[in-house]
C-alpha atoms as a PDB file:
ATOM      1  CA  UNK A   1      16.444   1.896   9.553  1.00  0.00           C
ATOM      2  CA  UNK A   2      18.040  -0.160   6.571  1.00  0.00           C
ATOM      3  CA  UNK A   3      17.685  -0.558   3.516  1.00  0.00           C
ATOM      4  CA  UNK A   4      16.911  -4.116   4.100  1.00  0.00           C
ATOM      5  CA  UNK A   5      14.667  -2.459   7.061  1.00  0.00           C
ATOM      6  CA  UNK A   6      12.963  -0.903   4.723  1.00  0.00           C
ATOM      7  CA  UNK A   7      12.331  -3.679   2.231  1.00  0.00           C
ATOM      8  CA  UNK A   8      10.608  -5.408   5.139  1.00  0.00           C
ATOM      9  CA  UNK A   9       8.641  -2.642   6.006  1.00  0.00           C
ATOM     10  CA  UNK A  10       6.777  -2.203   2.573  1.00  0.00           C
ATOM     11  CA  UNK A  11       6.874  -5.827   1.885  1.00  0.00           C
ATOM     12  CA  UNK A  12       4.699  -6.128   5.508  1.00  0.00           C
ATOM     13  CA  UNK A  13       2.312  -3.146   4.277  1.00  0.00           C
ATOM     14  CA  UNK A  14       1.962  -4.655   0.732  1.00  0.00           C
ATOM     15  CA  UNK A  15       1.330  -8.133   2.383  1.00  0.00           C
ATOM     16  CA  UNK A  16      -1.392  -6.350   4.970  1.00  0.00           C
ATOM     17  CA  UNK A  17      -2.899  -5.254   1.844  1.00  0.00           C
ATOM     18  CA  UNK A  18      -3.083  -8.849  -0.137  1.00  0.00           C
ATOM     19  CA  UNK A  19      -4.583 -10.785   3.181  1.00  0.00           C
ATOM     20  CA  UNK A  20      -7.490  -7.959   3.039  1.00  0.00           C
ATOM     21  CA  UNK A  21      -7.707  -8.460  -0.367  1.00  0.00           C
ATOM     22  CA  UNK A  22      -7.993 -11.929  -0.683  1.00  0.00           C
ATOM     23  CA  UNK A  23     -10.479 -12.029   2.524  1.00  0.00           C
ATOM     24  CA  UNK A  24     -13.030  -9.358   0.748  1.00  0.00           C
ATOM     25  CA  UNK A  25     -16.378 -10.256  -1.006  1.00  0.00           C
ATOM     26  CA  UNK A  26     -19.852 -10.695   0.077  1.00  0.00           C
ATOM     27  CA  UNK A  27     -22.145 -13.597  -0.877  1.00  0.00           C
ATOM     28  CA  UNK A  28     -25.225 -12.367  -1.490  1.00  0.00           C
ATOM     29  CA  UNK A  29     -26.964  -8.811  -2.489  1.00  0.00           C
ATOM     30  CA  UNK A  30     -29.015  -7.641   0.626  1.00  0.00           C
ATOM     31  CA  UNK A  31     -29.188  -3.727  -0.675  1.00  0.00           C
ATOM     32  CA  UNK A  32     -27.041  -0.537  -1.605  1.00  0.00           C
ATOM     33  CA  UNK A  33     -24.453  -0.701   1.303  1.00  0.00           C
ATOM     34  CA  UNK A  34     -23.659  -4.425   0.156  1.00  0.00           C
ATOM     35  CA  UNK A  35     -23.669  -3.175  -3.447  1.00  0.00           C
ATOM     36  CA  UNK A  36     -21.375  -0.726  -2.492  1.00  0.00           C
ATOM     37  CA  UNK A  37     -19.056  -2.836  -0.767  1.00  0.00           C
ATOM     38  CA  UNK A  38     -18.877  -5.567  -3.358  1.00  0.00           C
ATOM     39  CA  UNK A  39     -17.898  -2.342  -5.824  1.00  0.00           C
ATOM     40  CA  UNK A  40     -15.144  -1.519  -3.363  1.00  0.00           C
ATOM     41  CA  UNK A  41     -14.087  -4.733  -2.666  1.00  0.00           C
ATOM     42  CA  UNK A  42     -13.518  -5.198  -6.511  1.00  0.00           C
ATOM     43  CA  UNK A  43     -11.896  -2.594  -7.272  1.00  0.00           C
ATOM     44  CA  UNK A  44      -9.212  -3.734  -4.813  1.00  0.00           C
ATOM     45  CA  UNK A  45      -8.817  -7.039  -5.993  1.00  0.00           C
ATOM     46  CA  UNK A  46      -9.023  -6.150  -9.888  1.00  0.00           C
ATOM     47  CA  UNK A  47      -5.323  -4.947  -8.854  1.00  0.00           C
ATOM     48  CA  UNK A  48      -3.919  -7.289  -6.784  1.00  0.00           C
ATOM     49  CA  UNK A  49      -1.141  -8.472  -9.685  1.00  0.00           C
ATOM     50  CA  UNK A  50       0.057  -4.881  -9.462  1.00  0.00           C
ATOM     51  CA  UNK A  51      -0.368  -4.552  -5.885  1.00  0.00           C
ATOM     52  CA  UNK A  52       2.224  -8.009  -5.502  1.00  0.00           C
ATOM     53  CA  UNK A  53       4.259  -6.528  -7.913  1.00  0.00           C
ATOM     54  CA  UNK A  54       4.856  -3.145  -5.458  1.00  0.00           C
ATOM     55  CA  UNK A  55       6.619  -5.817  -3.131  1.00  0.00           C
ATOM     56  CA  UNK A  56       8.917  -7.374  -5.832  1.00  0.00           C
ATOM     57  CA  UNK A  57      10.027  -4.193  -7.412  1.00  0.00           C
ATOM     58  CA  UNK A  58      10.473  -2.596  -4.000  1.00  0.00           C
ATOM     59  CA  UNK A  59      12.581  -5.578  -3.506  1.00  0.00           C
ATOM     60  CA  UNK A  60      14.335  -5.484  -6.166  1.00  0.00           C
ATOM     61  CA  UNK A  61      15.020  -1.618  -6.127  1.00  0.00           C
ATOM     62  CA  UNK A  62      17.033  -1.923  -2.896  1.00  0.00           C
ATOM     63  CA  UNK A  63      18.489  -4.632  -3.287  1.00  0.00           C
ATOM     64  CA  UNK A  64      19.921  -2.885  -5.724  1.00  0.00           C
ATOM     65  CA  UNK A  65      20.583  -0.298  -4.227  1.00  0.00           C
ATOM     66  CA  UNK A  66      22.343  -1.973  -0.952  1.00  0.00           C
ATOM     67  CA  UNK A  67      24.459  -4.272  -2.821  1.00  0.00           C
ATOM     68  CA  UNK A  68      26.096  -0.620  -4.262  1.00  0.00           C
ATOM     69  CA  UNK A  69      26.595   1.361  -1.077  1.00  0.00           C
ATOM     70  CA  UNK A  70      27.854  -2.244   0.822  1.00  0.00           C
ATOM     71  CA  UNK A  71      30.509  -2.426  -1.872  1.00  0.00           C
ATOM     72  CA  UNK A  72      31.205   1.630  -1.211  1.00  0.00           C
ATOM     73  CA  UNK A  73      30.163   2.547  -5.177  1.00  0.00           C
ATOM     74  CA  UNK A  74      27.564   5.248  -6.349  1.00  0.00           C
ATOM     75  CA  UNK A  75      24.248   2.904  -7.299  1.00  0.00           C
ATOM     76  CA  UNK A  76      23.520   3.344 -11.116  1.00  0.00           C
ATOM     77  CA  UNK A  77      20.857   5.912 -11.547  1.00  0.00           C
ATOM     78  CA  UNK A  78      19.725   4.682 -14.926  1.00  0.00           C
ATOM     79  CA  UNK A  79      18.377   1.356 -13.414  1.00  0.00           C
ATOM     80  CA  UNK A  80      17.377   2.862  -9.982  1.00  0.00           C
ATOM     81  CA  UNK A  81      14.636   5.084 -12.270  1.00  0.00           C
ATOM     82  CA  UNK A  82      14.384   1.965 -14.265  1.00  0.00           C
ATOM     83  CA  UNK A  83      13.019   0.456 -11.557  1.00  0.00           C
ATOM     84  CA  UNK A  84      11.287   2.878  -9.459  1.00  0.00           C
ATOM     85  CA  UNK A  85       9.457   3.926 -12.398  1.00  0.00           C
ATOM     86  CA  UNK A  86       8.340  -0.265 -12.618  1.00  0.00           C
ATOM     87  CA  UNK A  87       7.150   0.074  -9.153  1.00  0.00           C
ATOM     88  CA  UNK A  88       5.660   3.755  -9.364  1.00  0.00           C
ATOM     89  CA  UNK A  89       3.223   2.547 -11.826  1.00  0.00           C
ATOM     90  CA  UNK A  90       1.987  -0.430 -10.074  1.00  0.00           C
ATOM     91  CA  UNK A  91       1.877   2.113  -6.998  1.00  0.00           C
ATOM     92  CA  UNK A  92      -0.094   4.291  -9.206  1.00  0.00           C
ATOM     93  CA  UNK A  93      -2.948   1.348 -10.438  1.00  0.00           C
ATOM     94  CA  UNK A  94      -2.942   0.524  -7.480  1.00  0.00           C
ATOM     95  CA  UNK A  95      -4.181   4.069  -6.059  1.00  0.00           C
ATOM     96  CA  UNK A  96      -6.149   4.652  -8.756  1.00  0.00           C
ATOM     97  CA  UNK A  97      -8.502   1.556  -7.502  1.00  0.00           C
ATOM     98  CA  UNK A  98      -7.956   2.534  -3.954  1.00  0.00           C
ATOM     99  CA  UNK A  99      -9.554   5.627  -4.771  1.00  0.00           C
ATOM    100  CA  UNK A 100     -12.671   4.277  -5.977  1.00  0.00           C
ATOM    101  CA  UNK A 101     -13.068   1.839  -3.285  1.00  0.00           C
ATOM    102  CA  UNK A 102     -13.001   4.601  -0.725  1.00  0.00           C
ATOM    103  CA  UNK A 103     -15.235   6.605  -2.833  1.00  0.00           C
ATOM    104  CA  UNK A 104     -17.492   3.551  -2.351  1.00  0.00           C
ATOM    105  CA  UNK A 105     -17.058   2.365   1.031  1.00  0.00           C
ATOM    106  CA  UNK A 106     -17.717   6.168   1.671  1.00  0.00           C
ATOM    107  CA  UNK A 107     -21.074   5.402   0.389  1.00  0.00           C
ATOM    108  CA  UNK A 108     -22.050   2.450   1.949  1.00  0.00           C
ATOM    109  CA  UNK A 109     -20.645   3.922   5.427  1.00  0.00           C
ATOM    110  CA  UNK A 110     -23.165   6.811   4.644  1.00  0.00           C
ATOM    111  CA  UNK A 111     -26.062   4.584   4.396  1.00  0.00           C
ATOM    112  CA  UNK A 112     -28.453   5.079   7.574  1.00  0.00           C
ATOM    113  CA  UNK A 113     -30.649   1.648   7.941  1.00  0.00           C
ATOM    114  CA  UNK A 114     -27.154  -0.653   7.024  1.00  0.00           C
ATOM    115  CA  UNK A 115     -26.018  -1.363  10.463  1.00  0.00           C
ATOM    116  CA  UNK A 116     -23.460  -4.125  10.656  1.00  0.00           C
ATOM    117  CA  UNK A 117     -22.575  -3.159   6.792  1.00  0.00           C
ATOM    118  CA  UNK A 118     -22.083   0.609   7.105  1.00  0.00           C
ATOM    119  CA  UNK A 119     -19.586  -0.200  10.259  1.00  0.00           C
ATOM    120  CA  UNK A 120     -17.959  -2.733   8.154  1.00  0.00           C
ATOM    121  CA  UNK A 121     -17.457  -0.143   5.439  1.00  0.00           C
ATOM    122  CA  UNK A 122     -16.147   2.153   7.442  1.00  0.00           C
ATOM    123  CA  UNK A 123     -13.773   0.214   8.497  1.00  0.00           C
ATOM    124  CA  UNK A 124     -12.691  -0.450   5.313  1.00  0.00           C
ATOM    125  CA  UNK A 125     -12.973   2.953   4.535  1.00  0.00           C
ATOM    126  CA  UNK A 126     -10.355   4.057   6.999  1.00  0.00           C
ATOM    127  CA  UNK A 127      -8.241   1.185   5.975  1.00  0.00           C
ATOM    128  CA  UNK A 128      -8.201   2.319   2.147  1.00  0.00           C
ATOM    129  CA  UNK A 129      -7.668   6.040   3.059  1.00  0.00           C
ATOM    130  CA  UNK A 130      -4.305   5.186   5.081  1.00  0.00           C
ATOM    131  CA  UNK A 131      -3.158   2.571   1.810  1.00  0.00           C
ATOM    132  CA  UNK A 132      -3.967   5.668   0.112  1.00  0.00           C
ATOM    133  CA  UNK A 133      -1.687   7.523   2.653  1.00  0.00           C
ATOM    134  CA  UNK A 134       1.111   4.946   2.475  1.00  0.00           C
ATOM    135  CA  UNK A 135       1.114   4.908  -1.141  1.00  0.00           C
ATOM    136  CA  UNK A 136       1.793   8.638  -1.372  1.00  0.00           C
ATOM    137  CA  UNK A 137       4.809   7.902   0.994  1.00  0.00           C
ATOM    138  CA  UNK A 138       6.229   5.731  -1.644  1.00  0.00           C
ATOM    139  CA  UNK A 139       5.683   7.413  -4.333  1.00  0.00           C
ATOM    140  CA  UNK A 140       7.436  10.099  -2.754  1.00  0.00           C
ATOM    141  CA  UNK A 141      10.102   8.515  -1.493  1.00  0.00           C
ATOM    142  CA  UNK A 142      11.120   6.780  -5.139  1.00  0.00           C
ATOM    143  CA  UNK A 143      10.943  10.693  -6.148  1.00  0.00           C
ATOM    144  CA  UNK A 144      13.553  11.888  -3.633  1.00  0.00           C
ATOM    145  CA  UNK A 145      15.477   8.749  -3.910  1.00  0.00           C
ATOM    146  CA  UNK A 146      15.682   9.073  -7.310  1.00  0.00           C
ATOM    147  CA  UNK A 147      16.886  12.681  -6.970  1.00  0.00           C
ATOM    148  CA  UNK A 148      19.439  11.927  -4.122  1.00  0.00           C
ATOM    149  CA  UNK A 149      20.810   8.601  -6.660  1.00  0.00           C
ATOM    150  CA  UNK A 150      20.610  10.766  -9.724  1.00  0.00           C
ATOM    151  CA  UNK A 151      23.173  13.436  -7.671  1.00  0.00           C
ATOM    152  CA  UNK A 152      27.025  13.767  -8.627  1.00  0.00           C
ATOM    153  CA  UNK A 153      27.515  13.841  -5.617  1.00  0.00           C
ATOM    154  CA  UNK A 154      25.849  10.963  -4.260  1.00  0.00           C
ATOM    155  CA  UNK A 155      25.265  11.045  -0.416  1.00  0.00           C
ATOM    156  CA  UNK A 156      24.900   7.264   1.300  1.00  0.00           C
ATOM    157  CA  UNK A 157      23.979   8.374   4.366  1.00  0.00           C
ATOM    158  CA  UNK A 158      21.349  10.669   2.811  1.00  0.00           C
ATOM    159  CA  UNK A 159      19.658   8.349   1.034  1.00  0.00           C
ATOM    160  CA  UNK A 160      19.309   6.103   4.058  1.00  0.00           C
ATOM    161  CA  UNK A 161      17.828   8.572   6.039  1.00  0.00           C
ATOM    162  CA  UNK A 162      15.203   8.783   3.601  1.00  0.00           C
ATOM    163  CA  UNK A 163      14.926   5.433   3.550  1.00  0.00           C
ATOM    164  CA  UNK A 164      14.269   5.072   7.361  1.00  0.00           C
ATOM    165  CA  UNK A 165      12.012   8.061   7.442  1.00  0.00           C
ATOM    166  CA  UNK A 166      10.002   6.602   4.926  1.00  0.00           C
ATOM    167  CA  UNK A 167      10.047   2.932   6.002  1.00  0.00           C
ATOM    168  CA  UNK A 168       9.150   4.077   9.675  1.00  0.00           C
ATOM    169  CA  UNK A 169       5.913   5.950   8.152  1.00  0.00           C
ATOM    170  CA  UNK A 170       5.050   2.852   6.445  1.00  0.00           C
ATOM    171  CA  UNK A 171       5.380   1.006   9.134  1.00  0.00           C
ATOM    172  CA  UNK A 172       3.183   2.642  11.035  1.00  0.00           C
ATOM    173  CA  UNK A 173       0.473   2.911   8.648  1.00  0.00           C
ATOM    174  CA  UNK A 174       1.058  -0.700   7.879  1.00  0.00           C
ATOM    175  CA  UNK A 175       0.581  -1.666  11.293  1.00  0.00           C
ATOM    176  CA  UNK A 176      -2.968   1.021  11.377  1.00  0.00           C
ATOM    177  CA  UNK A 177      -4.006  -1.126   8.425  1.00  0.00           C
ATOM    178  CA  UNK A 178      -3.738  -4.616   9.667  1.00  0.00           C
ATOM    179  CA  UNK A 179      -5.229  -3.217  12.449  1.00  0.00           C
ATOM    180  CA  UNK A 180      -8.179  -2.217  10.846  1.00  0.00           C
ATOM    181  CA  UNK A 181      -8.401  -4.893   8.902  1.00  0.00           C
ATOM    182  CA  UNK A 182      -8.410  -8.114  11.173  1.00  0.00           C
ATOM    183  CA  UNK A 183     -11.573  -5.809  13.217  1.00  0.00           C
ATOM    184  CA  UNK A 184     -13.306  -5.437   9.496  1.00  0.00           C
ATOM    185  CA  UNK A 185     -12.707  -9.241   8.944  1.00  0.00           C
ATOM    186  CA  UNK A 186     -13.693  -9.949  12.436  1.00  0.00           C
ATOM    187  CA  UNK A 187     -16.535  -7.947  12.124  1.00  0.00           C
ATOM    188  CA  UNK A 188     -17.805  -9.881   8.666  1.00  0.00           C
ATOM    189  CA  UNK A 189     -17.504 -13.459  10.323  1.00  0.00           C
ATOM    190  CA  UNK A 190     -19.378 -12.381  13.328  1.00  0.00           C
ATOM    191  CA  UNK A 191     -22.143 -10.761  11.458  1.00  0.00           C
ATOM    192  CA  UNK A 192     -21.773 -13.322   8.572  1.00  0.00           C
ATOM    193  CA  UNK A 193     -22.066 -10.584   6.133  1.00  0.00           C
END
């Protein structure tokens, strides 16, 4: 996989994420599980400037990056931490919220008596826990590319190895997500909840 491949990849997973976001919110309170959900779904959306800003500085990061190894030169490691420590810290918001939305869709799923709500939250509860996953891949991955960029003796190939390894993990979980999401969404307008 590319650089460019890769790009794509967490550009896809980052856009999954926005179309759930901007699709979440109940309309009225009808007891805990809603409550619960409504906390969830807020916590998501309270980040979504940081969340678009994961695709831009991803973006922007290997561009970057490509533009170097096309043109055969070492990329500058000063401005690839620059700007994987941009995008690590919206990645990092961005979990933060993540992990109180699962801690609250875990509650609503929990809730005996919800019906159609507790199977919504649970699908958004499985949904959260593999953005959760996916953001760990990044976060990762900006670690060991910044090692492998940071090297004397940088290795090309290397660092597009990692690059595919973690773009193909991110695909995957993107793909799990949207998954998840378009049955949560299809579940809310068929149970107008």
């Amino acid at each position: 996989m590319s650089v460019r491949s890769l790009t794509t990849t967490v550009c896809v997973l980052v856009v999954a994420l926005l179309v759930a976001l901007s699709a979440v919110g109940c309309t009225s309170d009808t007891g805990q599980a809603k409550s619960d959900i409504n906390s969830g779904d807020n916590m998501l959306i309270s980040v979504k400037t940081q969340d678009a800003a994961l695709s831009t500085g991803i973006t922007a990061l290997l561009d970057s990056v490509s533009k170097s190894i096309k043109a055969g030169k070492k990329p500058d490691a000063a401005t690839f931490e620059k700007n994987a420590e941009a995008v690590k810290k919206n990645a990092e918001a961005v979990k933060k919220a993540a992990q109180q939305a699962v801690s609250d869709y875990r509650d609503a799923s929990k809730i005996t008596g919800a019906g159609d709500y507790a199977k919504y939250a649970a699908l958004k509860l499985q949904s959260t826990e593999l953005t959760l996953q996916g953001i760990d891949i990044l976060l990762k991955y900006l670690s060991d590319g910044t090692a492998i960029v940071r090297s004397a003796t940088f290795n090309p190939e290397q660092f597009l190895q990692t690059s595919d390894s973690a773009g193909k993990a991110l695909q995957e979980i993107g793909a799990k997500v949207d998954s998840l999401q378009k049955q949560a969404e299809a579940l809310r307008a068929s149970k107008k909840l």
